[in-house]
Protein backbone atom coordinates (compact mmCIF):
# COMPACT_ATOMS: atom_id res chain seq x y z
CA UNK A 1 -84.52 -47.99 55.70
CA UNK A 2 -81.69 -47.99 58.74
CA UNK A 3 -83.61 -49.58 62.10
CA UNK A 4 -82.52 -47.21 65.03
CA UNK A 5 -83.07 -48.50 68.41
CA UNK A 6 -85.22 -47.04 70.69
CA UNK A 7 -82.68 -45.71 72.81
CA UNK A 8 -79.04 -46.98 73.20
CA UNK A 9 -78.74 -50.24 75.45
CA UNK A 10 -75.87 -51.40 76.59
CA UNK A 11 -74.63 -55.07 75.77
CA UNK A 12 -74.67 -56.81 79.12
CA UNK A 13 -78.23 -54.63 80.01
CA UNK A 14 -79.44 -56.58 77.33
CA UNK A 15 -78.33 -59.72 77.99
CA UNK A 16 -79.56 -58.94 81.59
CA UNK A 17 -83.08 -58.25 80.37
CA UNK A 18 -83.14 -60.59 77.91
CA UNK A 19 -82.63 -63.55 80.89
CA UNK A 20 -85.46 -61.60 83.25
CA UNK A 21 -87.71 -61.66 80.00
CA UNK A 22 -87.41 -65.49 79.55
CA UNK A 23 -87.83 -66.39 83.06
CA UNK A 24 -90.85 -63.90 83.27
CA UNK A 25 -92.46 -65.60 80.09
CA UNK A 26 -91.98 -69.09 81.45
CA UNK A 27 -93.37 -68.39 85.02
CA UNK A 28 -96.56 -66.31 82.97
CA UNK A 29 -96.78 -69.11 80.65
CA UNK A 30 -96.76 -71.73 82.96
CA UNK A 31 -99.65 -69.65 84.43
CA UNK A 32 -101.60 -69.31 81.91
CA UNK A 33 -101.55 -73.30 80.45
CA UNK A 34 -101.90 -74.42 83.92
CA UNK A 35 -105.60 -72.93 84.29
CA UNK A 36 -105.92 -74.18 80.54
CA UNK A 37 -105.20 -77.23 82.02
CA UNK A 38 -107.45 -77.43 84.87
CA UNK A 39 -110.38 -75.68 82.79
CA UNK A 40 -110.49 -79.15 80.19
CA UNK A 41 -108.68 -81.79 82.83
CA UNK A 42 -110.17 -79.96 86.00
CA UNK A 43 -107.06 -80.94 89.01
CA UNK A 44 -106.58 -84.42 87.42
CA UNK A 45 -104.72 -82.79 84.72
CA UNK A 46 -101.45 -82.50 86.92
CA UNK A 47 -101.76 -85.90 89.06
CA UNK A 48 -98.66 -87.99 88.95
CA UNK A 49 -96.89 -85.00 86.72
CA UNK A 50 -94.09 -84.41 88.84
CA UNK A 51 -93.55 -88.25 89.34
CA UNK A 52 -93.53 -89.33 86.04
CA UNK A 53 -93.84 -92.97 84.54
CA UNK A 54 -94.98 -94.80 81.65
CA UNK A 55 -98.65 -95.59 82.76
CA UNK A 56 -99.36 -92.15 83.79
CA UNK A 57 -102.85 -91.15 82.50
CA UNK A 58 -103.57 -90.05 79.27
CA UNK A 59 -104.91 -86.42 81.14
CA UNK A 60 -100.85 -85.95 82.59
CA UNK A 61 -99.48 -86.57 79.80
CA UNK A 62 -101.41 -84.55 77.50
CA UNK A 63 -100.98 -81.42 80.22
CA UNK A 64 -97.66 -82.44 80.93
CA UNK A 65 -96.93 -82.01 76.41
CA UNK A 66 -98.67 -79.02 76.70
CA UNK A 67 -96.83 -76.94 79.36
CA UNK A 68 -93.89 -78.25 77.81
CA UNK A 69 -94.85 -76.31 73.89
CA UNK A 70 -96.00 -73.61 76.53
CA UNK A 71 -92.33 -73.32 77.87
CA UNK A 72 -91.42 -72.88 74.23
CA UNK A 73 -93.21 -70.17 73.09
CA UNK A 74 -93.43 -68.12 76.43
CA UNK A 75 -90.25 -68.73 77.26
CA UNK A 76 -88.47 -68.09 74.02
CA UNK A 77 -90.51 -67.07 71.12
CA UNK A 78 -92.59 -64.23 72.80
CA UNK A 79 -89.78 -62.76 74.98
CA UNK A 80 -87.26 -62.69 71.98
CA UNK A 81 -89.86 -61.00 69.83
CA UNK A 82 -91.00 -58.79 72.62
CA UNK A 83 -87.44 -57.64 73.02
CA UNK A 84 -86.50 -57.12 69.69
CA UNK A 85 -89.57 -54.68 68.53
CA UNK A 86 -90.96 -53.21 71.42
CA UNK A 87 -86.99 -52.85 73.74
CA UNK A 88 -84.60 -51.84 70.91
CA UNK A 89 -86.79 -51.87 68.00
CA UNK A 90 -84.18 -53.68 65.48
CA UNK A 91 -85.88 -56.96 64.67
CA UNK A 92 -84.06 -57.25 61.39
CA UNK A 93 -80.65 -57.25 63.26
CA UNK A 94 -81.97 -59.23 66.37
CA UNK A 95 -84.12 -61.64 64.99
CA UNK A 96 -83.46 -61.78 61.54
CA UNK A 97 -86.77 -63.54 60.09
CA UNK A 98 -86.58 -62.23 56.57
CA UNK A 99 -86.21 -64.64 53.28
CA UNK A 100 -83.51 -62.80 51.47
CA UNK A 101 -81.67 -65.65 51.40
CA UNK A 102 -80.90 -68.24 48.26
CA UNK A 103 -83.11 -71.34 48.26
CA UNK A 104 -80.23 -73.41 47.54
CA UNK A 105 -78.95 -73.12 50.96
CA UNK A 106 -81.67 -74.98 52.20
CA UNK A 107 -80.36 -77.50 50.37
CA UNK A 108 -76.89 -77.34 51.81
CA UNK A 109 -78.58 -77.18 55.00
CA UNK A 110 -80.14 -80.82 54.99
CA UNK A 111 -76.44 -82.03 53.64
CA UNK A 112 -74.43 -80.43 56.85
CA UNK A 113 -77.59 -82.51 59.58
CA UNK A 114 -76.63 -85.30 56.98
CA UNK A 115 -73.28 -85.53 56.84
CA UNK A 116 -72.25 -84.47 60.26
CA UNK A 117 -74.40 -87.67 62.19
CA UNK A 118 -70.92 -89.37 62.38
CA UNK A 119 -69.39 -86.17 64.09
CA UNK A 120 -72.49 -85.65 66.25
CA UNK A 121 -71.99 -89.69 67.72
CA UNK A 122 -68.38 -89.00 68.38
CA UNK A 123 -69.53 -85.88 70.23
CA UNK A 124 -71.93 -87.49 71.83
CA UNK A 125 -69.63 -90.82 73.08
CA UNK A 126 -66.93 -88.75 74.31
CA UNK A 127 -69.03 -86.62 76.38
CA UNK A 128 -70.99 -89.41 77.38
CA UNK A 129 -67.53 -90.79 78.69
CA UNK A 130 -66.83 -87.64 80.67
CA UNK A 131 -65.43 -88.56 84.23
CA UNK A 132 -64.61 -85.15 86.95
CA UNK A 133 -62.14 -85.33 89.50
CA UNK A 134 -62.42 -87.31 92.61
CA UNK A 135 -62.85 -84.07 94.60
CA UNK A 136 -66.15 -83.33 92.13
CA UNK A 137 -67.49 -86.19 92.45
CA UNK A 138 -70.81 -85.18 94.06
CA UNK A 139 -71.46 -82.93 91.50
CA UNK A 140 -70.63 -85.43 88.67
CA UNK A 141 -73.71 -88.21 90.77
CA UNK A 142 -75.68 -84.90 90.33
CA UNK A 143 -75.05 -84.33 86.56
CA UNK A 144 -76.00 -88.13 86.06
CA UNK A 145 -79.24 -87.88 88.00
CA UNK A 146 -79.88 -84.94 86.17
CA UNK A 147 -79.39 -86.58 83.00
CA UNK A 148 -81.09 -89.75 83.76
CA UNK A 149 -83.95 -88.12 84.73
CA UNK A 150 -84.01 -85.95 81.69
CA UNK A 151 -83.65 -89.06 79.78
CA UNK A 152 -86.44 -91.00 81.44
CA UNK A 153 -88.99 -87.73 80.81
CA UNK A 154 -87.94 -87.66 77.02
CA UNK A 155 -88.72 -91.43 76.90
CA UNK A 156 -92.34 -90.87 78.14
CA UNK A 157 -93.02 -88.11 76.21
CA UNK A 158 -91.66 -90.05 72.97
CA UNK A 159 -94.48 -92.63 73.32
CA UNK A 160 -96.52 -92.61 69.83
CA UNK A 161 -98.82 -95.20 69.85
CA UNK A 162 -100.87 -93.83 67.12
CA UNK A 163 -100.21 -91.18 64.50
CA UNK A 164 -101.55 -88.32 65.82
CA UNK A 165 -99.77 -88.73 68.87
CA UNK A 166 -96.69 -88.57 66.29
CA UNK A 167 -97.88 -85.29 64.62
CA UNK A 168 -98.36 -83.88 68.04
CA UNK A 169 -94.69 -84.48 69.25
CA UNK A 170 -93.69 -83.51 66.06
CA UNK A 171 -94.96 -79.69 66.66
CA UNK A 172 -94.05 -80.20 70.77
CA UNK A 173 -90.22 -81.27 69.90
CA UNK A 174 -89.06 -80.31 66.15
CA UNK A 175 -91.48 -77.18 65.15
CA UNK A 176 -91.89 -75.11 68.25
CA UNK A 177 -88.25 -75.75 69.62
CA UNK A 178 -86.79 -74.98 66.14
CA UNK A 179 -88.71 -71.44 65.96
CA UNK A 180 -88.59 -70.39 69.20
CA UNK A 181 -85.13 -71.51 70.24
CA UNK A 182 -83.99 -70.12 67.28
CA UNK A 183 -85.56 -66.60 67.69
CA UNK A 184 -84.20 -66.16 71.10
CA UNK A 185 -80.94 -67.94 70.85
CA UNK A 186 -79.57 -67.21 67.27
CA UNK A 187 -81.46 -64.07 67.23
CA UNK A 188 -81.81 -62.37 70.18
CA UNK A 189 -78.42 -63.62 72.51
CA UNK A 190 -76.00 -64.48 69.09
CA UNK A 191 -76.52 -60.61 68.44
CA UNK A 192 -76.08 -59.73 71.91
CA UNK A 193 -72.78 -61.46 72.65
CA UNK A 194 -71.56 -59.96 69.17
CA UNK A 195 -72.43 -56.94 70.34
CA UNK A 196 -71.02 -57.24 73.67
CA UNK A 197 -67.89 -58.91 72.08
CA UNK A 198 -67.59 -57.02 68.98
CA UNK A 199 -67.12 -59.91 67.54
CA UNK A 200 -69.30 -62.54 65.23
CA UNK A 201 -67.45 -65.89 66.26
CA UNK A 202 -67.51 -64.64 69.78
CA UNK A 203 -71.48 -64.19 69.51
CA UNK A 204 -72.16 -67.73 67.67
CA UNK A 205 -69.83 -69.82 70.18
CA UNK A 206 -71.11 -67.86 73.57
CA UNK A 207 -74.68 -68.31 72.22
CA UNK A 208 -74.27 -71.78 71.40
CA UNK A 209 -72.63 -72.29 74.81
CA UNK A 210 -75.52 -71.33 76.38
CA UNK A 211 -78.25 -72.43 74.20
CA UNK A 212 -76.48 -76.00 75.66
CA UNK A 213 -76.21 -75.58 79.45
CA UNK A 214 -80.28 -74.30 79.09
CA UNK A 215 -80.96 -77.86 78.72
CA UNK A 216 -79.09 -79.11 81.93
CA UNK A 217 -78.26 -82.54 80.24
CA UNK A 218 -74.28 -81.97 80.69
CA UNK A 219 -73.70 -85.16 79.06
CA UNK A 220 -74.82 -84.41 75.93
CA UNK A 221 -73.47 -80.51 76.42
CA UNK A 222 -70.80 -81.04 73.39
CA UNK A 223 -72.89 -82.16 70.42
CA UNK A 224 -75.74 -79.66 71.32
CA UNK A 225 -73.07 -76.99 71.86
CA UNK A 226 -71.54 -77.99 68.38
CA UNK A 227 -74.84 -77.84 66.96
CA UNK A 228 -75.63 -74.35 68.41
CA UNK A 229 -72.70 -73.53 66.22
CA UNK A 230 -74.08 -74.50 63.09
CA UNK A 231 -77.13 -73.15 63.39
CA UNK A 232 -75.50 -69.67 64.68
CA UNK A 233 -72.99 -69.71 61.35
CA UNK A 234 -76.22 -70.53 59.00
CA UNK A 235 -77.96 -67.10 60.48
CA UNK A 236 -74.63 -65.19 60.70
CA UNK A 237 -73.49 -65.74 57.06
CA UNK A 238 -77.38 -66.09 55.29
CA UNK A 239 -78.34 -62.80 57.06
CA UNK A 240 -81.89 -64.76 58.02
CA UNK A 241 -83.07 -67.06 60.89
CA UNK A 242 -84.70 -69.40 58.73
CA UNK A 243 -81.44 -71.82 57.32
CA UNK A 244 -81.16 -72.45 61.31
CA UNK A 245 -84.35 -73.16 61.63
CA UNK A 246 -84.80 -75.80 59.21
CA UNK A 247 -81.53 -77.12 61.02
CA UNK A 248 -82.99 -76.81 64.04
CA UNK A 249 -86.16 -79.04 62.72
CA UNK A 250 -84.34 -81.92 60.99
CA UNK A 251 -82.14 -82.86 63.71
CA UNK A 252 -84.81 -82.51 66.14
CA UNK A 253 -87.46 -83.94 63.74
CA UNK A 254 -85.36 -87.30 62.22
CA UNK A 255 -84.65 -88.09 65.72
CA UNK A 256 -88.59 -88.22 66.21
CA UNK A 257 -88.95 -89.83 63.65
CA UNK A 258 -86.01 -92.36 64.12
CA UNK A 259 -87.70 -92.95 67.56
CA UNK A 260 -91.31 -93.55 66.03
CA UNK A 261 -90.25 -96.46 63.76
CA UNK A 262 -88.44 -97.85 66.25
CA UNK A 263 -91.69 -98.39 68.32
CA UNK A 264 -93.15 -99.50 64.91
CA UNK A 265 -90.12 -102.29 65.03
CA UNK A 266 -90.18 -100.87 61.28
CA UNK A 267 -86.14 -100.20 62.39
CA UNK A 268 -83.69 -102.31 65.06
CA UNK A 269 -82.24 -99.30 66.22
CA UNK A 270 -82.63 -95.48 66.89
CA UNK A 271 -79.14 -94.50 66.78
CA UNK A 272 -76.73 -96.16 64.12
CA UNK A 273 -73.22 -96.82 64.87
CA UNK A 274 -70.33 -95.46 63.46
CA UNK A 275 -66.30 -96.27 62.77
CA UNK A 276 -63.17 -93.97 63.02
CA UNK A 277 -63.25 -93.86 59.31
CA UNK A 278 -67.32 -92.34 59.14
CA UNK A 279 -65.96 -89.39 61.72
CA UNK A 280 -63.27 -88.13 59.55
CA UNK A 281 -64.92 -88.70 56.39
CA UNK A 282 -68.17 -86.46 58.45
CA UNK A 283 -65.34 -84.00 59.81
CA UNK A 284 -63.95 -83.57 56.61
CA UNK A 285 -67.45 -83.38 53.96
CA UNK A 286 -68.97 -80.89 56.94
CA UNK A 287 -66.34 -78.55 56.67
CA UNK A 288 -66.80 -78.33 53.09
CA UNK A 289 -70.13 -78.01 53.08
CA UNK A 290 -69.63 -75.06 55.10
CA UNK A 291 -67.59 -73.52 53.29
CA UNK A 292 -69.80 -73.92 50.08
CA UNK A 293 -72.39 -72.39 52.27
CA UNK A 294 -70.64 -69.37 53.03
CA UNK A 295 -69.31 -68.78 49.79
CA UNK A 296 -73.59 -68.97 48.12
CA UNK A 297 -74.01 -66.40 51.19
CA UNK A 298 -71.52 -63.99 50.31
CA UNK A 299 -71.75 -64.52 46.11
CA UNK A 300 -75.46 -63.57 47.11
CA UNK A 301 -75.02 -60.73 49.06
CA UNK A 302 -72.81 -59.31 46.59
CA UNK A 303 -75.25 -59.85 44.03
CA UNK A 304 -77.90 -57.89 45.68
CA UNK A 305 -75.25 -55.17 46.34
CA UNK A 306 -75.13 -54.25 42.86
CA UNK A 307 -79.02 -54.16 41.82
């Protein structure tokens, strides 16, 4: 059965009420956990949250995890599904969450997160490297602070001193984000800019691009954006959300977990280091991969053509 919209929208309409839909969800969801918050902390709950540091109470920083997987799914995962059903009423096109997909590229999946760590570090130490001109040079302090301070929040929220607090970050940062960033991003905007484009590598990059600058940390803006990528090319090609999700989750996840045994001195060091030779043997093995993933997409497609 053909989906047919509600009533004709244009692209950058969407795109416009897309944006007004996330911001709305954010400012209702921070509403609605804030008096969460104050109903089981009472006003304690958001002491010291704005000036964060490593011996803020346990109260904060239990409100402070909670507003952020409150972000997540009023910010992204409500809006996206509220536009898809109840605005234009295609959530097979927009949002894609169907399992008509082959297992195996699951499989293929975990390789690409796998095999492209080298590329990611390279993406990461080059942008990390990035220098503006002198006349920008306010604006590149600001980009630092912003990062730093981004980078000091992470590290607070990353404490796991026992193993529920691991479990919880695990749903705060790898299960919620993957879902709900996902939904809105690879479903909802991906289809949009396609849309808007009429065209599918047009939709993945633009979506990636700004599934990227959402996070304000514009010194990691390359690797995410690359990763945006992959995740838009699993949903494009598979036809379903759900390859980019799992994406989504194992980067996000074995960096949690990376982080977790480091506190556990179990491993010397979160990030490994890598040679010229790693990143062109990663460049190389990824692109295969994806092409071996796109190929299973299409054989399948085909197949179910003909039943």
């Amino acid at each position: 059965m053909i989906e047919k919209p509600y009533y004709q929208m244009s692209y950058p309409l969407q795109f416009l009420l897309m944006v007004l839909l996330a911001i709305g969800g954010l400012f209702i969801g921070g509403l609605i956990c804030g008096v969460i918050i104050v109903i089981i902390y009472g006003t304690s709950g958001f002491s010291d949250m704005m000036q964060m540091s490593a011996n803020m109470p346990a109260s904060t920083l239990n409100s402070l995890k909670f507003m952020q997987m409150g972000s997540s799914v009023f910010g992204f995962l409500i809006p996206a599904i509220f536009f898809a059903k109840v605005l234009v009423r295609q959530p097979q096109t927009y949002l894609k969450a169907n399992w008509k997909f082959p297992l195996i590229l699951l499989l293929l999946v975990f390789l690409v997160m796998l095999i492209s760590s080298p590329l990611m570090d390279m993406l990461i130490n080059f942008n990390q490297k990035m220098v503006l001109p002198h006349f920008l040079k306010g604006v590149e302090r600001w980009m630092r602070s912003m990062e730093d301070t981004a980078g000091e929040q992470t590290e607070i929220l990353l404490q796991m001193k026992s193993p529920l607090s691991f479990l919880i970050n695990l749903l705060m940062i790898a299960i919620l984000p993957a879902v709900s960033e996902e939904f809105i991003f690879r479903g909802c905007f991906q289809q949009i800019f396609t849309g808007w484009t009429n065209n599918i590598h047009w939709g993945i990059w633009l979506s990636a691009a700004l599934f990227s600058a959402i996070h304000f940390q514009f010194f990691g803006f390359l690797p995410r954006m690359a990763l945006g990528v992959f995740f838009g090319y699993f949903a494009a090609w598979s036809g379903s959300i759900w390859p980019g999700v799992f994406g989504h989750f194992l980067n996000n996840g074995a960096a949690l977990v990376a982080s977790y045994l480091y506190q556990l001195k179990m491993i010397k060091t979160e990030q490994p280091s890598f040679d010229w030779k790693s990143y062109a043997f990663s460049i190389l093995l990824t692109l295969i991969l994806f092409l071996c993933y796109k190929k299973v997409s299409e054989t399948y497609k085909q197949r179910l053509q003909t039943v």
